[in-house]
Protein backbone atom coordinates (compact mmCIF):
# COMPACT_ATOMS: atom_id res chain seq x y z
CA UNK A 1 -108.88 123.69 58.17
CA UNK A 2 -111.03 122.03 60.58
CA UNK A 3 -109.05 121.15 63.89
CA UNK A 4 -109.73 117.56 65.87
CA UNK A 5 -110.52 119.60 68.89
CA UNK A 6 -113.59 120.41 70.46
CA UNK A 7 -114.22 124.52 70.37
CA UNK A 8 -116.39 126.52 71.78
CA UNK A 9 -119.71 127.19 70.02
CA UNK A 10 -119.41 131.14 71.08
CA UNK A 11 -115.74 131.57 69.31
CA UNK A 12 -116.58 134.52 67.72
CA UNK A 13 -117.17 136.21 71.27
CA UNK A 14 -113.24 135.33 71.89
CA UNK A 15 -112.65 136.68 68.77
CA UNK A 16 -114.53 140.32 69.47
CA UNK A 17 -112.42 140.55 72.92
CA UNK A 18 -109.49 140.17 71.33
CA UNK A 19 -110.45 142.94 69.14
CA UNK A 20 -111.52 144.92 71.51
CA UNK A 21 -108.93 144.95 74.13
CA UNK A 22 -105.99 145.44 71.01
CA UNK A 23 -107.96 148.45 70.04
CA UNK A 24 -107.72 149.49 73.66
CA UNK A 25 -104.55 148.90 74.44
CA UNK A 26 -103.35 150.81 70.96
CA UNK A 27 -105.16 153.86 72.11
CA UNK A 28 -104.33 153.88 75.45
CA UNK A 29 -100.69 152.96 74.75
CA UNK A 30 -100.48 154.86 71.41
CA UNK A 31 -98.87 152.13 70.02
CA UNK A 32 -100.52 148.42 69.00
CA UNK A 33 -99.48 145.16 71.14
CA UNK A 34 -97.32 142.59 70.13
CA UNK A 35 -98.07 139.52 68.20
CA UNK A 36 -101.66 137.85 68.07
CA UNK A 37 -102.11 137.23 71.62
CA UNK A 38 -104.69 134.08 72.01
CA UNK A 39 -105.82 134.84 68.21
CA UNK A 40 -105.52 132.62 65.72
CA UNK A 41 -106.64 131.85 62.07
CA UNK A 42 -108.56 128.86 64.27
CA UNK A 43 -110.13 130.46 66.77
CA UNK A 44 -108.90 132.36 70.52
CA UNK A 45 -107.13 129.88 72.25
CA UNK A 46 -109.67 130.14 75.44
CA UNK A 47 -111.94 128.45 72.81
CA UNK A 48 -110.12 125.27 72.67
CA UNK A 49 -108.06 125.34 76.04
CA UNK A 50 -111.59 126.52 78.28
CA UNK A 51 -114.95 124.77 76.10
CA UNK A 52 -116.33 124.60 78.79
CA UNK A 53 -116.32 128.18 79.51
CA UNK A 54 -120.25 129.25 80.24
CA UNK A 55 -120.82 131.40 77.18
CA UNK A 56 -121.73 134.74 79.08
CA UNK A 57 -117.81 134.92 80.71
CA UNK A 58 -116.22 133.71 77.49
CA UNK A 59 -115.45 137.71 76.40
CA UNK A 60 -113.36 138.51 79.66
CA UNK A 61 -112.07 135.19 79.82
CA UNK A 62 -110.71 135.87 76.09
CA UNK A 63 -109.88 139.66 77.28
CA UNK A 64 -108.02 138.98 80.38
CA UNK A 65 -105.76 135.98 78.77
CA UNK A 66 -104.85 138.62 76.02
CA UNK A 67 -104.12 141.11 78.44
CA UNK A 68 -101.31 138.87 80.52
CA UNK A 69 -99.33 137.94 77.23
CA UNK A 70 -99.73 141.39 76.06
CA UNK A 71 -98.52 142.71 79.11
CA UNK A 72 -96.00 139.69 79.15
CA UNK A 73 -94.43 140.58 75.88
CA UNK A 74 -94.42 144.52 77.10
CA UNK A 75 -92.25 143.87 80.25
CA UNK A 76 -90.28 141.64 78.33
CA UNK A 77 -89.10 144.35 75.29
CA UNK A 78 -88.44 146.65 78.06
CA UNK A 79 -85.43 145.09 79.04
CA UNK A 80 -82.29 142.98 77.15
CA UNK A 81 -80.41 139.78 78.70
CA UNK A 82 -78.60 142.06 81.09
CA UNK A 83 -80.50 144.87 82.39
CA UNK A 84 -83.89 143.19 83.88
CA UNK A 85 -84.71 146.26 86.17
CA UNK A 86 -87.64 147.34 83.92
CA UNK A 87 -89.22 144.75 83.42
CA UNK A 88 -88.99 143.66 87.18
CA UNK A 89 -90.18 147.11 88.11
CA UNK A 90 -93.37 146.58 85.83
CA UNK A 91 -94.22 143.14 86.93
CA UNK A 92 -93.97 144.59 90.92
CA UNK A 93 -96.38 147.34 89.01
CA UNK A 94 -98.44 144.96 88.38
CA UNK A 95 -98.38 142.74 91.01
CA UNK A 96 -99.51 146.14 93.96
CA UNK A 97 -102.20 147.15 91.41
CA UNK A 98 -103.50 143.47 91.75
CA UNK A 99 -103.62 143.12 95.42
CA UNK A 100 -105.50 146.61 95.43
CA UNK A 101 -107.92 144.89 92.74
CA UNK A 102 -110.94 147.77 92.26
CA UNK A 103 -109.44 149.93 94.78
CA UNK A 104 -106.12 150.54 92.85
CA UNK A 105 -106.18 153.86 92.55
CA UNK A 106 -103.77 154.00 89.10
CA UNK A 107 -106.63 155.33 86.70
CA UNK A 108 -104.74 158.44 85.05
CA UNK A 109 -103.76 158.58 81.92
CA UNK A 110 -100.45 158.11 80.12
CA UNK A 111 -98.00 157.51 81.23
CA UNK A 112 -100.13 155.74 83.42
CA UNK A 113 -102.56 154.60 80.82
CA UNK A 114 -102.03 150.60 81.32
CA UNK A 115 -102.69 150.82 85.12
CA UNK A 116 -105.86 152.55 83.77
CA UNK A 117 -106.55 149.82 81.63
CA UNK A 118 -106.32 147.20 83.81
CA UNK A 119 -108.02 149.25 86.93
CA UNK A 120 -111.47 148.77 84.55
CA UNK A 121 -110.80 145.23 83.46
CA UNK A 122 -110.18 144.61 87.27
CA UNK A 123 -113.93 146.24 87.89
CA UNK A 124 -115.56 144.23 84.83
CA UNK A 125 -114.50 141.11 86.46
CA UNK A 126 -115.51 141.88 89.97
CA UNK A 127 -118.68 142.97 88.21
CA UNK A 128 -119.58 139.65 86.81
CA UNK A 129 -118.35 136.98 89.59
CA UNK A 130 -116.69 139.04 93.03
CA UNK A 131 -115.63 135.69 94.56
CA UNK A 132 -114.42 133.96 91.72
CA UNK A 133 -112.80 137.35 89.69
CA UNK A 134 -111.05 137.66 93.97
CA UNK A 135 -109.57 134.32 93.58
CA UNK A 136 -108.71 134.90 89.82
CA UNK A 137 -106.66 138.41 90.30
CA UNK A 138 -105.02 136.98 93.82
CA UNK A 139 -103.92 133.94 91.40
CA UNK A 140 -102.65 136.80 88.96
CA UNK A 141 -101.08 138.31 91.87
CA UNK A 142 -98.65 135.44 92.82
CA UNK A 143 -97.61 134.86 89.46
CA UNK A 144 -96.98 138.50 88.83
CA UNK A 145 -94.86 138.55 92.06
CA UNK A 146 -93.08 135.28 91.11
CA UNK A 147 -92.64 136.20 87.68
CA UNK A 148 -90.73 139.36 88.82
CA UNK A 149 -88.39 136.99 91.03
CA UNK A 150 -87.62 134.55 88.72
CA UNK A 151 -85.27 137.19 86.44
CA UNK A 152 -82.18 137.11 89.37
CA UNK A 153 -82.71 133.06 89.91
CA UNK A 154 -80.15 130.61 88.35
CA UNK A 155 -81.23 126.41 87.57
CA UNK A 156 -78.20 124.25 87.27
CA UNK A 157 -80.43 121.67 86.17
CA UNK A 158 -82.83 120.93 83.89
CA UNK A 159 -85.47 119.61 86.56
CA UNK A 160 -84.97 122.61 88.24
CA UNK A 161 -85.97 124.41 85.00
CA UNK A 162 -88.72 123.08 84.47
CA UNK A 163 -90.33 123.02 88.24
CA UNK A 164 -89.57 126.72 88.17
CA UNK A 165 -91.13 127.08 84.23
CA UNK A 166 -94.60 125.66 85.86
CA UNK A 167 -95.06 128.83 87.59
CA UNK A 168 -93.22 130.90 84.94
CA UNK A 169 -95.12 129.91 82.83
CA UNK A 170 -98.31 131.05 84.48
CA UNK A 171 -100.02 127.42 84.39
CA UNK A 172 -101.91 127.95 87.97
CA UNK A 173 -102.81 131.07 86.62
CA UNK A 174 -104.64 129.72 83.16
CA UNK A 175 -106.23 126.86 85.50
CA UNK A 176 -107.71 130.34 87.64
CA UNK A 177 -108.72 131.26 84.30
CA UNK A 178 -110.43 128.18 83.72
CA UNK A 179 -112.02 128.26 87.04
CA UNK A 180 -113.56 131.50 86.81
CA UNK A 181 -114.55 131.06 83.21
CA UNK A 182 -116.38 127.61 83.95
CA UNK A 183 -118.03 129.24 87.67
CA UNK A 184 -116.22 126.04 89.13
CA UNK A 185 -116.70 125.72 92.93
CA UNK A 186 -113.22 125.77 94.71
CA UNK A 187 -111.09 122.79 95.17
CA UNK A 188 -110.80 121.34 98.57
CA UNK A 189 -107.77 120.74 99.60
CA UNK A 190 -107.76 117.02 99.61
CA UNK A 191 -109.15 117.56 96.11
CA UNK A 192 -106.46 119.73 95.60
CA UNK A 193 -104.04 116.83 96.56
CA UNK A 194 -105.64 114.65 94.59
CA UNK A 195 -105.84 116.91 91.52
CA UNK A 196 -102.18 117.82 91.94
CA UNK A 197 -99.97 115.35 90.39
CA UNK A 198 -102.15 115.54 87.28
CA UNK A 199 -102.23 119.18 87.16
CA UNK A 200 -98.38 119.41 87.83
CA UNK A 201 -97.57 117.35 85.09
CA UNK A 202 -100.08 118.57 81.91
CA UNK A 203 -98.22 122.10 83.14
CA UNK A 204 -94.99 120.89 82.90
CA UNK A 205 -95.75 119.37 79.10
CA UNK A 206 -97.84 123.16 78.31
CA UNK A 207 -94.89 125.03 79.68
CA UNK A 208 -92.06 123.27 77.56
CA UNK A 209 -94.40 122.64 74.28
CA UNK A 210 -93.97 126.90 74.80
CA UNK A 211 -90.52 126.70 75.49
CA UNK A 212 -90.40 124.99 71.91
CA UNK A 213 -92.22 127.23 69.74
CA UNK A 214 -90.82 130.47 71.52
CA UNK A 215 -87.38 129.40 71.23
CA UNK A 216 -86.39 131.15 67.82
CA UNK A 217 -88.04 134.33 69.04
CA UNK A 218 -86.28 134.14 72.62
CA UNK A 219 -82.46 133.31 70.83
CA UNK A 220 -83.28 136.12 68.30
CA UNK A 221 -84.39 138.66 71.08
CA UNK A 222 -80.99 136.87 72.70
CA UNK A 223 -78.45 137.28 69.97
CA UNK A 224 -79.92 140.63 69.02
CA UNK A 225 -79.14 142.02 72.75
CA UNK A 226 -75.29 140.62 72.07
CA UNK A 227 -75.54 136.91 73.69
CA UNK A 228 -75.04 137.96 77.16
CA UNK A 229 -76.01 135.36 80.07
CA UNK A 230 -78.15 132.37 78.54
CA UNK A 231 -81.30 131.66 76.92
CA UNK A 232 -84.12 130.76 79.97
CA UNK A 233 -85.53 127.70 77.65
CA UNK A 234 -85.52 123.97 77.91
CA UNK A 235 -84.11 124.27 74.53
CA UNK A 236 -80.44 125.87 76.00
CA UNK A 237 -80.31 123.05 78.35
CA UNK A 238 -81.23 119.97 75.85
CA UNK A 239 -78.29 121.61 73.49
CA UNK A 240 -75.85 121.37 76.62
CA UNK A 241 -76.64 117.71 77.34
């Protein structure tokens, strides 16, 4: 099925990376990630959401969007509704190996093996665009650091939901993506100003279009742990209304 979307001509480059990195992962893990990533029957998703990407940084663009649901959905299993230590702990991991970048020194093997992964993905960046790849894992950084906040925070409201689910969601991190994949000069900041009310809301429609489709998986996941605490989704609150 041909989608009404425009897609990059170098898909299959997505594709590989996606490949690649499970295979990766699955060795250095010993077990295989969860789910398809940005894989689909259709294409990565960096080939529809970046077609602009310049064709020689589509494979790490495709390899390092991979690697932050993977690692997403890894901190995630590793803790239930109540107990969010783990996964807060792994996101703080994350988050000091980042703002060591190719210095980190966490390059042994298990159990250590995904600090080694992403200490070479860190160098392969640096390696094709220093500037841009610093900006990109500093973006990674603040979300990583957010992201392990966010687990003790409480929204009353629904607005306050979904400003928080912005950043949750990792939207200024995909539009880092985008920059580094398209070599795009850096935003002043009165272009930033400008850009900003846009930017704010397409994030805000991407973040609860995922809220949606992750909703059965999230109440499943919920239910399963024994329906402690609530359901983090726009979904919970629309029901409550």
């Amino acid at each position: 099925m041909l989608l009404p979307v425009r897609i990059h001509s170098v898909k299959d480059v997505a594709s590989t990376a996606n490949r690649d990195l499970k295979a990766e992962w699955t060795d250095a893990l010993r077990k295989p990630p969860s789910g398809a990533a940005g894989g689909s029957p259709h294409g990565h998703v960096v080939t529809v959401g970046v077609p602009e990407c310049l064709a020689e940084r589509m494979y790490m663009c495709a390899y390092i969007m991979d690697f932050m649901i993977w690692h997403d959905d890894l901190t995630d299993a590793d803790c239930d509704s109540v107990d969010k230590s783990k996964s807060i702990s792994a996101r703080r991991t994350l988050s000091a190996d980042l703002n060591g970048g190719a210095n980190s020194t966490s390059t042994l093997p298990s159990p250590h093996a995904l600090e080694s992964l992403q200490s070479r993905m860190f160098n392969r960046l640096l390696a094709l665009d220093q500037p841009a790849a610093a900006a990109l894992l500093h973006e990674w950084e603040l979300f990583a650091t957010y992201s392990a906040g966010s687990f003790t925070q409480e929204f009353p409201t629904l607005d306050e939901y979904i400003e928080h689910r912005f950043y949750d969601a990792g939207l200024p991190l995909y539009y880092a993506v985008s920059a580094f994949g398209t070599a795009c000069l850096p935003l002043t900041p009165a272009e930033q100003s400008l850009a900003a009310p846009l930017i704010s809301s397409l994030g805000k429609a991407c973040a609860l279009t995922n809220d949606y489709y992750s909703w059965d998986k999230e109440f499943a996941a919920y239910t399963a742990a024994g329906g402690h605490g609530r359901v983090y989704n726009c979904v919970t609150w629309i029901i409550e209304v």
